[in-house]
ModelCIF file with pLDDT and N, C-alpha, C, O atoms, coordinates in Angstrom:
data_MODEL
#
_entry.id   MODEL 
#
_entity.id                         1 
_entity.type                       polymer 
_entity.pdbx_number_of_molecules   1 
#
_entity_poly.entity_id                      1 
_entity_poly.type                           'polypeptide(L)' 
_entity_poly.nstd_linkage                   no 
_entity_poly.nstd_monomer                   no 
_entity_poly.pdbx_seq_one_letter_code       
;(UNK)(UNK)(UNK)(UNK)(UNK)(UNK)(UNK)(UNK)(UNK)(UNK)(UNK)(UNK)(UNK)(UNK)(UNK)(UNK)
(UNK)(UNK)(UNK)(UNK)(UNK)(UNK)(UNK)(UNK)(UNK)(UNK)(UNK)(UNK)(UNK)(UNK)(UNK)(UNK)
(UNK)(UNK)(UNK)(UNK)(UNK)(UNK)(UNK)(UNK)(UNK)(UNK)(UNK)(UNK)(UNK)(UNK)(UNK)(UNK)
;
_entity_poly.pdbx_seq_one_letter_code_can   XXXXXXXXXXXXXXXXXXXXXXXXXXXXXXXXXXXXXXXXXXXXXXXX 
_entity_poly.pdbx_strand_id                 A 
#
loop_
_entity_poly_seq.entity_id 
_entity_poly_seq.num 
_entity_poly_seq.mon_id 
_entity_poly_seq.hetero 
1 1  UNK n 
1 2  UNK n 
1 3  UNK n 
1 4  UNK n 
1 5  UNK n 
1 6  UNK n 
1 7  UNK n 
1 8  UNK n 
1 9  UNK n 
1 10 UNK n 
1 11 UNK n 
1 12 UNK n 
1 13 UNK n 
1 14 UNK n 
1 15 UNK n 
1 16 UNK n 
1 17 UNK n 
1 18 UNK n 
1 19 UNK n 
1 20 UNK n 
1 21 UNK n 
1 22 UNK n 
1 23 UNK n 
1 24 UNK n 
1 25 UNK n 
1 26 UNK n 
1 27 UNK n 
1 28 UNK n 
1 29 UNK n 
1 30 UNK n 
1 31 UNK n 
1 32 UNK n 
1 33 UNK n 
1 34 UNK n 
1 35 UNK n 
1 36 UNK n 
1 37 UNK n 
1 38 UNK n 
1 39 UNK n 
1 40 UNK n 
1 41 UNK n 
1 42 UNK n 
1 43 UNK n 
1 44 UNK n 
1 45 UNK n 
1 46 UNK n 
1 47 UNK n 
1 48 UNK n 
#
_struct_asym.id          A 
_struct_asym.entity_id   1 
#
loop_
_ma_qa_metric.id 
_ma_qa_metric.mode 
_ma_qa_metric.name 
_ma_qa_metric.software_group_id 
_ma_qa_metric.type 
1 global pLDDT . pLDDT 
2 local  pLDDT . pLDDT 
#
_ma_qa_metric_global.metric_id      1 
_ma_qa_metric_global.metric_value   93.83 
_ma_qa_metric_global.model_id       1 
_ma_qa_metric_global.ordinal_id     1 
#
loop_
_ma_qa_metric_local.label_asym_id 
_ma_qa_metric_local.label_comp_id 
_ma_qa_metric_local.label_seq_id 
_ma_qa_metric_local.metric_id 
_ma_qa_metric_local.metric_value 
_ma_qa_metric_local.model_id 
_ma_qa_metric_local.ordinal_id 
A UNK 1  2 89.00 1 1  
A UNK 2  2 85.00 1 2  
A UNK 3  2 80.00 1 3  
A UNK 4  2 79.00 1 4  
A UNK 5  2 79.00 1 5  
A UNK 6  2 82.00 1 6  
A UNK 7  2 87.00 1 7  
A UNK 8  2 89.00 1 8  
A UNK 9  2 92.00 1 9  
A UNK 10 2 94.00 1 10 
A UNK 11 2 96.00 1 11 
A UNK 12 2 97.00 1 12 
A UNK 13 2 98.00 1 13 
A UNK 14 2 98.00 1 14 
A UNK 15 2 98.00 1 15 
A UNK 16 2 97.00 1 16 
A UNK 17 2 97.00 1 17 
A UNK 18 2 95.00 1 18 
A UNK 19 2 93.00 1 19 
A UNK 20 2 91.00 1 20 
A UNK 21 2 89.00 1 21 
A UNK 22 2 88.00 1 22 
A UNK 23 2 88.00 1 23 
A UNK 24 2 90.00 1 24 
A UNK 25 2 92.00 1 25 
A UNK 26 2 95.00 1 26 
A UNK 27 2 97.00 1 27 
A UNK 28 2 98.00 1 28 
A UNK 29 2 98.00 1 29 
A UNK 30 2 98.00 1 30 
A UNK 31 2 98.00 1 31 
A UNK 32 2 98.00 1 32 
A UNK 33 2 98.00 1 33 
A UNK 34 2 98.00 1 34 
A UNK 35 2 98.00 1 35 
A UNK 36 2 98.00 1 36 
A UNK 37 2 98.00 1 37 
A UNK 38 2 98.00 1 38 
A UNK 39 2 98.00 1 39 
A UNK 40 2 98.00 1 40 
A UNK 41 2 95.00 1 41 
A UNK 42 2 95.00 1 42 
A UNK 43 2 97.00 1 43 
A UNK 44 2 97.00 1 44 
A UNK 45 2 98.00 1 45 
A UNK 46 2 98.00 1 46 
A UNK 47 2 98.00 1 47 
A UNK 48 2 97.00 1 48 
#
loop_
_atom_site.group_PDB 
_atom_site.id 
_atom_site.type_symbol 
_atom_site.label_atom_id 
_atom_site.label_alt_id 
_atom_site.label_comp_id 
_atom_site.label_asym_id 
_atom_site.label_entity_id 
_atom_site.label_seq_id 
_atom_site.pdbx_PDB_ins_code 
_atom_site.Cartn_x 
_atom_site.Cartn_y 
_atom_site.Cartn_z 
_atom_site.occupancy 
_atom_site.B_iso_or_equiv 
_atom_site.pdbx_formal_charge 
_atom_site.auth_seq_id 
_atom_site.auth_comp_id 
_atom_site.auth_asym_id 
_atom_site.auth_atom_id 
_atom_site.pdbx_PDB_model_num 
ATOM 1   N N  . UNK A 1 1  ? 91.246  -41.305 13.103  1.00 89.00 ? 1  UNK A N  1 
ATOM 2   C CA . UNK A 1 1  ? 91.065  -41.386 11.660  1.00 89.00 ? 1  UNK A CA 1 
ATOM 3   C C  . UNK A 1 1  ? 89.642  -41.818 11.329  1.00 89.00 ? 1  UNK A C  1 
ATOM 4   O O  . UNK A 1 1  ? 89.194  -42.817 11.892  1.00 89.00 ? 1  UNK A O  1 
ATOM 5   N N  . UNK A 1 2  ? 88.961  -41.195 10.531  1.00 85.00 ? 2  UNK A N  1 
ATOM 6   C CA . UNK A 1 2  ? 88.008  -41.937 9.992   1.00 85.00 ? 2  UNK A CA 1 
ATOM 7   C C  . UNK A 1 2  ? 87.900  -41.951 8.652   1.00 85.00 ? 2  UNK A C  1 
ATOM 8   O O  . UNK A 1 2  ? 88.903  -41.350 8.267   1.00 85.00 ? 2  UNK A O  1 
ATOM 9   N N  . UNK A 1 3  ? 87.256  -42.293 7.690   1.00 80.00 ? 3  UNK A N  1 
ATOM 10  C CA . UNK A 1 3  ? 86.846  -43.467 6.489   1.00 80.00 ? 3  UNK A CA 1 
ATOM 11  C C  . UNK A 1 3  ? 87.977  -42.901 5.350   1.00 80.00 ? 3  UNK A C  1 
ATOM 12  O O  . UNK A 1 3  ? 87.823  -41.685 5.241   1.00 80.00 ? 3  UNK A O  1 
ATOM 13  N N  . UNK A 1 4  ? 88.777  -43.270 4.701   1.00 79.00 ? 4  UNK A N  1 
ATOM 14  C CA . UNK A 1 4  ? 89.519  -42.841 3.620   1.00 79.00 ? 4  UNK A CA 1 
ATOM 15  C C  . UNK A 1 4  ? 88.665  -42.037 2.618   1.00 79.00 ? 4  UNK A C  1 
ATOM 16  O O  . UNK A 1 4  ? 89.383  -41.397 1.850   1.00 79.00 ? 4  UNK A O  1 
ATOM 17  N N  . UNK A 1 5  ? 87.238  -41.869 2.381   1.00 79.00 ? 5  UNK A N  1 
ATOM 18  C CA . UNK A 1 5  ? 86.577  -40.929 2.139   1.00 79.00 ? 5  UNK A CA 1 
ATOM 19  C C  . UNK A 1 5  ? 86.757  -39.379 2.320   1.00 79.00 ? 5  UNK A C  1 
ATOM 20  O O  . UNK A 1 5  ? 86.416  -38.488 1.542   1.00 79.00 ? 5  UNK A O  1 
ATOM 21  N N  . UNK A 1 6  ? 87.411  -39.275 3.607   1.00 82.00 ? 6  UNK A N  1 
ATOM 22  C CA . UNK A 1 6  ? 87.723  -38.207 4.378   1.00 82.00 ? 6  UNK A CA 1 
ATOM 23  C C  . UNK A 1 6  ? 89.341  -37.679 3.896   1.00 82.00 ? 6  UNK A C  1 
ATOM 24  O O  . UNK A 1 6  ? 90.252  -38.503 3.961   1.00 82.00 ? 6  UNK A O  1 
ATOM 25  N N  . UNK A 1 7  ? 89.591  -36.419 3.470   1.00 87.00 ? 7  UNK A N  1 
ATOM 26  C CA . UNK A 1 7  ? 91.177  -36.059 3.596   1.00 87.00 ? 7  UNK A CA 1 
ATOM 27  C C  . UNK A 1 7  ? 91.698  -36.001 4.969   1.00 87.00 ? 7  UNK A C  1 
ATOM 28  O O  . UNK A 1 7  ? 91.224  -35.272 5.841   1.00 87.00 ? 7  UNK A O  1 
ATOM 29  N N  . UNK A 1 8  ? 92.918  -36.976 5.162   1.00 89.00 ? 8  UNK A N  1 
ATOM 30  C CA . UNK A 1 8  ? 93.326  -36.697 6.416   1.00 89.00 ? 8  UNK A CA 1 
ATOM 31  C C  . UNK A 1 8  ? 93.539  -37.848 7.078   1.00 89.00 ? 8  UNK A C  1 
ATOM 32  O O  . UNK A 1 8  ? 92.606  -38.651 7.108   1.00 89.00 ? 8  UNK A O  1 
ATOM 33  N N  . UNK A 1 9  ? 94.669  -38.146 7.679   1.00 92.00 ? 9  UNK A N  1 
ATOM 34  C CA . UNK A 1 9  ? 95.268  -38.887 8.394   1.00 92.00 ? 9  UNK A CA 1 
ATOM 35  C C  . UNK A 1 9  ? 95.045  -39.147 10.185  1.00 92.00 ? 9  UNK A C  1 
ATOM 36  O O  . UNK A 1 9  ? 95.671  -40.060 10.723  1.00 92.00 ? 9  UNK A O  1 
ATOM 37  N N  . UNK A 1 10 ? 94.248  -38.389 10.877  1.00 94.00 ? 10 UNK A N  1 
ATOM 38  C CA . UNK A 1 10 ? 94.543  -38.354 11.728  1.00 94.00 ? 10 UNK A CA 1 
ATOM 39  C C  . UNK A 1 10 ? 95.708  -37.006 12.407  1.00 94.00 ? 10 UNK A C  1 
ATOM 40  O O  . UNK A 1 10 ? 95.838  -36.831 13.619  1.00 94.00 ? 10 UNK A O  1 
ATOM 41  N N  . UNK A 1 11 ? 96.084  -36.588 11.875  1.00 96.00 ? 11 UNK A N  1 
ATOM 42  C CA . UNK A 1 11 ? 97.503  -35.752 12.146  1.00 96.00 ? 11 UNK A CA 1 
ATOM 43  C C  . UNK A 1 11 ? 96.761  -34.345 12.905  1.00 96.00 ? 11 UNK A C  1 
ATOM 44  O O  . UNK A 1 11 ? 95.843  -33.677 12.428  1.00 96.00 ? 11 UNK A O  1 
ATOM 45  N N  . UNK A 1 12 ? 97.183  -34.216 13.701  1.00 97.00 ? 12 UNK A N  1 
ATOM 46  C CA . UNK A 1 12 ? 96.860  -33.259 14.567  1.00 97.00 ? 12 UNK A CA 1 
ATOM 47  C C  . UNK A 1 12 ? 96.918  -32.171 14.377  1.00 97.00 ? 12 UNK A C  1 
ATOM 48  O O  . UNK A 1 12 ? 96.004  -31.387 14.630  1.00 97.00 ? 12 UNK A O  1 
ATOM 49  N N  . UNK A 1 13 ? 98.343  -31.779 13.737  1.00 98.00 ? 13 UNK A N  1 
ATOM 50  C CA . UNK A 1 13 ? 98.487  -30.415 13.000  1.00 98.00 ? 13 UNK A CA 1 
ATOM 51  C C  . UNK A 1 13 ? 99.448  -31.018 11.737  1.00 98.00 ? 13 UNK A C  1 
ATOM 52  O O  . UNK A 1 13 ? 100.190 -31.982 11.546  1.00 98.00 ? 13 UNK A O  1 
ATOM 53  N N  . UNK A 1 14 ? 98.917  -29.737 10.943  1.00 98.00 ? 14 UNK A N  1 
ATOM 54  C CA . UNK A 1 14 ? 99.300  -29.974 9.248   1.00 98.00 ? 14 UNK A CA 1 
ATOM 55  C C  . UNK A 1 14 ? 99.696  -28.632 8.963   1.00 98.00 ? 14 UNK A C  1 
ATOM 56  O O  . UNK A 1 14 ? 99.142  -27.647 9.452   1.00 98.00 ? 14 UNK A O  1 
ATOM 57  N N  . UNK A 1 15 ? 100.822 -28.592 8.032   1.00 98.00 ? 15 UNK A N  1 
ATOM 58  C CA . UNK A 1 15 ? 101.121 -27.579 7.395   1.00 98.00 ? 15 UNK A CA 1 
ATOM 59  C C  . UNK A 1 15 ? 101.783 -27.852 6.398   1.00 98.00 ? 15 UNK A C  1 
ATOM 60  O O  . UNK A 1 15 ? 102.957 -28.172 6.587   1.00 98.00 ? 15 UNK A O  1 
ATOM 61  N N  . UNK A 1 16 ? 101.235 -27.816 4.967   1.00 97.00 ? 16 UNK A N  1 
ATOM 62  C CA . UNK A 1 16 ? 101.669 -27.971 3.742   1.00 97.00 ? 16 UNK A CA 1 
ATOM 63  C C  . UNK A 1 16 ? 101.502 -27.496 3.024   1.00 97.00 ? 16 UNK A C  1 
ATOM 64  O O  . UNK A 1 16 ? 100.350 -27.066 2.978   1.00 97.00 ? 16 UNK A O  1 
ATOM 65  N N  . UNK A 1 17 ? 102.597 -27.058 1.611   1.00 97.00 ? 17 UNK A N  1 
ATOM 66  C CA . UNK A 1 17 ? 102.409 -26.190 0.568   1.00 97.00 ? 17 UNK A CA 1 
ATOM 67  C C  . UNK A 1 17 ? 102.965 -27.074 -0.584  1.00 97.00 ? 17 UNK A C  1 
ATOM 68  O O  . UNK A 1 17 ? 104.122 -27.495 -0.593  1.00 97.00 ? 17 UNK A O  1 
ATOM 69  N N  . UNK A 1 18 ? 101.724 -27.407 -1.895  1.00 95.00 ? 18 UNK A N  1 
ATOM 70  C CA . UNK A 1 18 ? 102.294 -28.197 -3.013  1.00 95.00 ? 18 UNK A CA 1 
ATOM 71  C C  . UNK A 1 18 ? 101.725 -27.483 -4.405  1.00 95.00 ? 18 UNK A C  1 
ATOM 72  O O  . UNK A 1 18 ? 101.007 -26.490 -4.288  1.00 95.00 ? 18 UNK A O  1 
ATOM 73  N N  . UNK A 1 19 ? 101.996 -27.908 -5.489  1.00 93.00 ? 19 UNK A N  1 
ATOM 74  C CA . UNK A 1 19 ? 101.703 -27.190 -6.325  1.00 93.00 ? 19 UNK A CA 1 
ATOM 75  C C  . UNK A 1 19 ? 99.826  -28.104 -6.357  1.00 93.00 ? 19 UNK A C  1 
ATOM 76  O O  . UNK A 1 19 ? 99.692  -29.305 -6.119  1.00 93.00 ? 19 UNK A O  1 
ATOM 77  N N  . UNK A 1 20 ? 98.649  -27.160 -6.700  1.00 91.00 ? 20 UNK A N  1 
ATOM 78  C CA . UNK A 1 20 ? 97.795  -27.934 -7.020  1.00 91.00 ? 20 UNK A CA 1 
ATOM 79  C C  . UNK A 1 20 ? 97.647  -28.264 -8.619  1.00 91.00 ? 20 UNK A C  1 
ATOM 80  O O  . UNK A 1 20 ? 96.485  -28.504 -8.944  1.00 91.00 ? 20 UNK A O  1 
ATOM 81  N N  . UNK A 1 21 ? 98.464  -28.312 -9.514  1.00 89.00 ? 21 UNK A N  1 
ATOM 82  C CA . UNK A 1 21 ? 98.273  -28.879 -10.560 1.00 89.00 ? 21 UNK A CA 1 
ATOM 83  C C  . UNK A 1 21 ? 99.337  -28.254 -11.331 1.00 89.00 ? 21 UNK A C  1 
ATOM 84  O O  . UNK A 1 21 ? 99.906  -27.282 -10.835 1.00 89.00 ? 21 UNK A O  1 
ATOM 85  N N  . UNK A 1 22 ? 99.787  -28.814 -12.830 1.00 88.00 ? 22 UNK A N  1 
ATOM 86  C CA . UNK A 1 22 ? 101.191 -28.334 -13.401 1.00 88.00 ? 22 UNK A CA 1 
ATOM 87  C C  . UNK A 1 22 ? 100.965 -26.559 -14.032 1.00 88.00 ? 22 UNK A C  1 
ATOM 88  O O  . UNK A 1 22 ? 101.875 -26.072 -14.703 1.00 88.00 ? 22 UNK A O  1 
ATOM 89  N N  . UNK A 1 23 ? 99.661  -25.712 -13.721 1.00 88.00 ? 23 UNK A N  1 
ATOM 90  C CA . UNK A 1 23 ? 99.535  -24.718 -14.167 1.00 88.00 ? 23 UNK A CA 1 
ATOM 91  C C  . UNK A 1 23 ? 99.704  -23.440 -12.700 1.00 88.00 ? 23 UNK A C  1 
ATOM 92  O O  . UNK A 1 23 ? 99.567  -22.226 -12.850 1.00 88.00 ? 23 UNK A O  1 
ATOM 93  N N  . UNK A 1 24 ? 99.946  -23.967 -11.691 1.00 90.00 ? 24 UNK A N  1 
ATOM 94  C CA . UNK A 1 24 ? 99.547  -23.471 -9.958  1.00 90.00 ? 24 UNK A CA 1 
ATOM 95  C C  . UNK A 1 24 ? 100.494 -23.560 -9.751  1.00 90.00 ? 24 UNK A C  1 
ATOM 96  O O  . UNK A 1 24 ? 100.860 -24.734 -9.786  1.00 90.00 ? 24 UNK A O  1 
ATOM 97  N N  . UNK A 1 25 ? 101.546 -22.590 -9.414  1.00 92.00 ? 25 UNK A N  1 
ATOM 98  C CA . UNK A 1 25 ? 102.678 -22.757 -8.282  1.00 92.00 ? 25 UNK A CA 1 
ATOM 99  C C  . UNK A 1 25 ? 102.183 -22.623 -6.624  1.00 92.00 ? 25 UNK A C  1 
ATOM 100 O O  . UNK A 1 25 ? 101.480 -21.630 -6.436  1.00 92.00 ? 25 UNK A O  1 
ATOM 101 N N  . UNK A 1 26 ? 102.328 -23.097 -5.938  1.00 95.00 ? 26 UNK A N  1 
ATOM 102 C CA . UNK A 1 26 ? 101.649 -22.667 -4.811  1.00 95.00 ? 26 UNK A CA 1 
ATOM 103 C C  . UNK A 1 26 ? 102.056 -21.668 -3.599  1.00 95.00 ? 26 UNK A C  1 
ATOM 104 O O  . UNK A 1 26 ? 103.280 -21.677 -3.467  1.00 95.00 ? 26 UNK A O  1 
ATOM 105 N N  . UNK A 1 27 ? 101.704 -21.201 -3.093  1.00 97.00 ? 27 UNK A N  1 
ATOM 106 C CA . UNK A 1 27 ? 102.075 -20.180 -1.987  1.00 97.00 ? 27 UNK A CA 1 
ATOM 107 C C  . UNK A 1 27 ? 103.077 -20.167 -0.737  1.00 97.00 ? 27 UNK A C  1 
ATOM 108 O O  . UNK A 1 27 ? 103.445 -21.155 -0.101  1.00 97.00 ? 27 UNK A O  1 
ATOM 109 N N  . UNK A 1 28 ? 103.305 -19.318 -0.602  1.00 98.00 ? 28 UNK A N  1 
ATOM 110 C CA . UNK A 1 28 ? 104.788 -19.330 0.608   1.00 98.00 ? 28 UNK A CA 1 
ATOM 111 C C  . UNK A 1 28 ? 103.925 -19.567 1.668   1.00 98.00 ? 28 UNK A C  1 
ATOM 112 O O  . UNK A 1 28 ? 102.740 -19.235 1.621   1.00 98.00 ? 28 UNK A O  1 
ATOM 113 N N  . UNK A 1 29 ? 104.479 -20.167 2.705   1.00 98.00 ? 29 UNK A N  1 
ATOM 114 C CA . UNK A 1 29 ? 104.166 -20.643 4.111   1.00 98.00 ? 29 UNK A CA 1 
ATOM 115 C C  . UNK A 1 29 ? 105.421 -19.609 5.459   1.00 98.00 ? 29 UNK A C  1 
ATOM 116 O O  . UNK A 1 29 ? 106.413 -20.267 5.775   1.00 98.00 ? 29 UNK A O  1 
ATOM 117 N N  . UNK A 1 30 ? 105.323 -18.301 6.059   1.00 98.00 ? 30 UNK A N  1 
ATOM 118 C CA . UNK A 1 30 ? 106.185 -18.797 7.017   1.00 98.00 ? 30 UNK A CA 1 
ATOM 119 C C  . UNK A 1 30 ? 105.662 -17.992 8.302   1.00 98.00 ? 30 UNK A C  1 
ATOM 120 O O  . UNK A 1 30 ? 104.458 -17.807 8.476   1.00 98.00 ? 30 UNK A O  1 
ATOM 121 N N  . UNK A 1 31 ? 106.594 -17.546 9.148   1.00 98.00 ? 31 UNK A N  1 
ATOM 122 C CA . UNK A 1 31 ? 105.899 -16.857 11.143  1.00 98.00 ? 31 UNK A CA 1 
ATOM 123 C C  . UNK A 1 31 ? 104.837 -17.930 11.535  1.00 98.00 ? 31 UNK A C  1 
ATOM 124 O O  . UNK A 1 31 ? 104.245 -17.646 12.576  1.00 98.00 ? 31 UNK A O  1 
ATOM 125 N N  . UNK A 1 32 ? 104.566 -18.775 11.105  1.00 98.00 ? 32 UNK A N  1 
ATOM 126 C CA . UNK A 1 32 ? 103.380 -19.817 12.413  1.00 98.00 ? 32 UNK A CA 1 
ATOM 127 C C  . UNK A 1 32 ? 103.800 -20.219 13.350  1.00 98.00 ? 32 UNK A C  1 
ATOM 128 O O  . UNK A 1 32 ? 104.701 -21.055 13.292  1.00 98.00 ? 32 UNK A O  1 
ATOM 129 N N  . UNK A 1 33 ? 103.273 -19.743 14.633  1.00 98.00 ? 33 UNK A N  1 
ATOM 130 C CA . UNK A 1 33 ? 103.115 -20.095 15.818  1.00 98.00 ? 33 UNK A CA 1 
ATOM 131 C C  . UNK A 1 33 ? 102.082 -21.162 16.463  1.00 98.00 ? 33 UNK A C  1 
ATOM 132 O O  . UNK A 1 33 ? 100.888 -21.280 16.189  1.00 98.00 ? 33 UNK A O  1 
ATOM 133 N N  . UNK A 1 34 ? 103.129 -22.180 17.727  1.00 98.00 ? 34 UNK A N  1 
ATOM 134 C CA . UNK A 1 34 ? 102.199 -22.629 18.359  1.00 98.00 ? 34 UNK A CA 1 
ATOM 135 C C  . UNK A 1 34 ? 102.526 -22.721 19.959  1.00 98.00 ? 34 UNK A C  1 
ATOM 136 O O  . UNK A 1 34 ? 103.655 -22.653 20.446  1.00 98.00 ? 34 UNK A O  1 
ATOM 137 N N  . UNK A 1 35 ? 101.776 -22.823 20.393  1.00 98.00 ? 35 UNK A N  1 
ATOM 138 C CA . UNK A 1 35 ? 101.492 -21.837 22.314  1.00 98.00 ? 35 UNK A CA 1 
ATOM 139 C C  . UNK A 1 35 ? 101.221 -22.587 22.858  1.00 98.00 ? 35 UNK A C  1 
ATOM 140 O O  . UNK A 1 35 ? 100.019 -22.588 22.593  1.00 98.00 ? 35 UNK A O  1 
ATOM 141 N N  . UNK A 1 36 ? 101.398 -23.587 23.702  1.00 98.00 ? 36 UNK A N  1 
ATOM 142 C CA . UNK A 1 36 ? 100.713 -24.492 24.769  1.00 98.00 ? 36 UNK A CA 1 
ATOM 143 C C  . UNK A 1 36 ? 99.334  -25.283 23.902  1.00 98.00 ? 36 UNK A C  1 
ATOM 144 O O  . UNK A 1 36 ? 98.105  -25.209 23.933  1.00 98.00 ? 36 UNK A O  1 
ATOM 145 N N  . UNK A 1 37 ? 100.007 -25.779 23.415  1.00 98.00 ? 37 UNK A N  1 
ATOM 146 C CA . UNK A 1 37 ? 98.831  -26.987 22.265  1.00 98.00 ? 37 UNK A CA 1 
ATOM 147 C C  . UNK A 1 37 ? 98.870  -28.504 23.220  1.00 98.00 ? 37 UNK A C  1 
ATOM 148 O O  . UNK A 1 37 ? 99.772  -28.612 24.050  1.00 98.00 ? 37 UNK A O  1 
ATOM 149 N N  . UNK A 1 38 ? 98.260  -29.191 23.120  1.00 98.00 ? 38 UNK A N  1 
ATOM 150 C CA . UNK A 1 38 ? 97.834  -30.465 24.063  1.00 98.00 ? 38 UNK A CA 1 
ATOM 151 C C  . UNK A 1 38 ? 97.263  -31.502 22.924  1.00 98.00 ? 38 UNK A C  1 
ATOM 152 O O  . UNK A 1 38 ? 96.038  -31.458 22.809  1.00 98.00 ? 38 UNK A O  1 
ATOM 153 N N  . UNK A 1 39 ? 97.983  -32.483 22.013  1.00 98.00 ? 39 UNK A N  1 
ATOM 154 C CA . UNK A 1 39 ? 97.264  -33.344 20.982  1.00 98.00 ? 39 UNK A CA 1 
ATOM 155 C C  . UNK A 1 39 ? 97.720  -34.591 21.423  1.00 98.00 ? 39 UNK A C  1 
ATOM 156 O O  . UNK A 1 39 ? 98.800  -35.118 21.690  1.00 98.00 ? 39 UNK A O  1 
ATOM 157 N N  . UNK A 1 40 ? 96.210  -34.964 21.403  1.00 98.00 ? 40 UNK A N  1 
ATOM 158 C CA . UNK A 1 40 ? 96.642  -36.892 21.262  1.00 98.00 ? 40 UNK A CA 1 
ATOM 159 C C  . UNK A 1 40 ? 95.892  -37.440 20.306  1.00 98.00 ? 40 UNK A C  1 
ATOM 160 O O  . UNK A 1 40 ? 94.704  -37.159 20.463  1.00 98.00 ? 40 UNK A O  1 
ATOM 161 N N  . UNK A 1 41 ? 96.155  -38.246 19.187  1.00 95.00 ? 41 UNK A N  1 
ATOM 162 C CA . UNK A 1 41 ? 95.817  -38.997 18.633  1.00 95.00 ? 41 UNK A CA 1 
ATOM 163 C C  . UNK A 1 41 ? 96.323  -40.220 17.471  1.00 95.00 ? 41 UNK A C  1 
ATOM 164 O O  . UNK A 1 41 ? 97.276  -40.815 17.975  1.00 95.00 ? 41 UNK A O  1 
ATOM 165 N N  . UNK A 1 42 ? 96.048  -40.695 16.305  1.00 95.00 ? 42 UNK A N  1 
ATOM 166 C CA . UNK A 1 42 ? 96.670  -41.333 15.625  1.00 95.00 ? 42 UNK A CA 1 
ATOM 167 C C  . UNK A 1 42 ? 97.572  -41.179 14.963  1.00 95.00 ? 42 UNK A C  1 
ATOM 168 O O  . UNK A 1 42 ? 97.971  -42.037 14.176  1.00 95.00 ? 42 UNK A O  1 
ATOM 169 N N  . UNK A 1 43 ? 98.401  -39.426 15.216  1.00 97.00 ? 43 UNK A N  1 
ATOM 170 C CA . UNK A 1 43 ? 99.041  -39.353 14.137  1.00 97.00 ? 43 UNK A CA 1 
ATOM 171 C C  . UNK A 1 43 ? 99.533  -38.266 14.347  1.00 97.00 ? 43 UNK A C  1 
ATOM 172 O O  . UNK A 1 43 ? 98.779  -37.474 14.913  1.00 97.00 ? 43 UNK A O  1 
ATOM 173 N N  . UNK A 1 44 ? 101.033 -37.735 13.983  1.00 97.00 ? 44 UNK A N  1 
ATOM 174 C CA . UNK A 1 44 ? 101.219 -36.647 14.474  1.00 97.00 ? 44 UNK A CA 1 
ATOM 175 C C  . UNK A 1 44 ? 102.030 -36.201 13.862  1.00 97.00 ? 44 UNK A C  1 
ATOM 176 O O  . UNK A 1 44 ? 102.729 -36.885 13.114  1.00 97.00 ? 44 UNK A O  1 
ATOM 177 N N  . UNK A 1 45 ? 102.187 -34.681 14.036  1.00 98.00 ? 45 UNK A N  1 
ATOM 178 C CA . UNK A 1 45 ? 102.658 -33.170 13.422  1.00 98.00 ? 45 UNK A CA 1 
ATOM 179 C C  . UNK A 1 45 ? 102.795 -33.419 11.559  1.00 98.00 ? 45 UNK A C  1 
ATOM 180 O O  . UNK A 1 45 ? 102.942 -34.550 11.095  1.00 98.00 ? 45 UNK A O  1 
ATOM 181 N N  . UNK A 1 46 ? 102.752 -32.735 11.075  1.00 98.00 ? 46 UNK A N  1 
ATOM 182 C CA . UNK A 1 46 ? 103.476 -33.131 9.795   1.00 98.00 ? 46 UNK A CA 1 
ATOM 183 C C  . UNK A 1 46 ? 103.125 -31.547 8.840   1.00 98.00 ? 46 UNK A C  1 
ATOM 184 O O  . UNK A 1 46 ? 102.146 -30.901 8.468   1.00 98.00 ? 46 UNK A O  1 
ATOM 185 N N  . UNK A 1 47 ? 104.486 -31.491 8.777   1.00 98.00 ? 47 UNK A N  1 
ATOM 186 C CA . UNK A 1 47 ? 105.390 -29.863 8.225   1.00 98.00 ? 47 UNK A CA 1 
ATOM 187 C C  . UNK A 1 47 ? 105.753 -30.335 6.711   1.00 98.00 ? 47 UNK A C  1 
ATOM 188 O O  . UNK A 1 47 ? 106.817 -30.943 6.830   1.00 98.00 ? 47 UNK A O  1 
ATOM 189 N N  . UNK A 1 48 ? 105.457 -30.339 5.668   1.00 97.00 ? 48 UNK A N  1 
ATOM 190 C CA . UNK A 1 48 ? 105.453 -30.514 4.067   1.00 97.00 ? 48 UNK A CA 1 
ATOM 191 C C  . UNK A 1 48 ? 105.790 -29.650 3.122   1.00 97.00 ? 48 UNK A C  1 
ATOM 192 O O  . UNK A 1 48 ? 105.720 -29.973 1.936   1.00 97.00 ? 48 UNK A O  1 
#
């Protein structure tokens, strides 16, 4: 992690879909693949 300045937790992999504001619906998410991935750090996976 570095400085709360920064977006981002630490999280290794991210995948999220939100509305960006009350006029934006936001976009479908789906088929992502992952293949022999190797993560270490402060924080992990996060599917939203």
């Amino acid at each position: 992690r570095f400085s709360p300045d920064w977006w981002g937790s630490a999280e290794p992999i991210v995948i999220t879909t939100f509305n960006r504001d009350e006029n934006t619906k936001s976009g479908k998410i789906k088929n992502i693949r992952f293949f022999n991935i190797t993560a270490k750090g402060e924080n992990g996976v996060l599917i939203h």
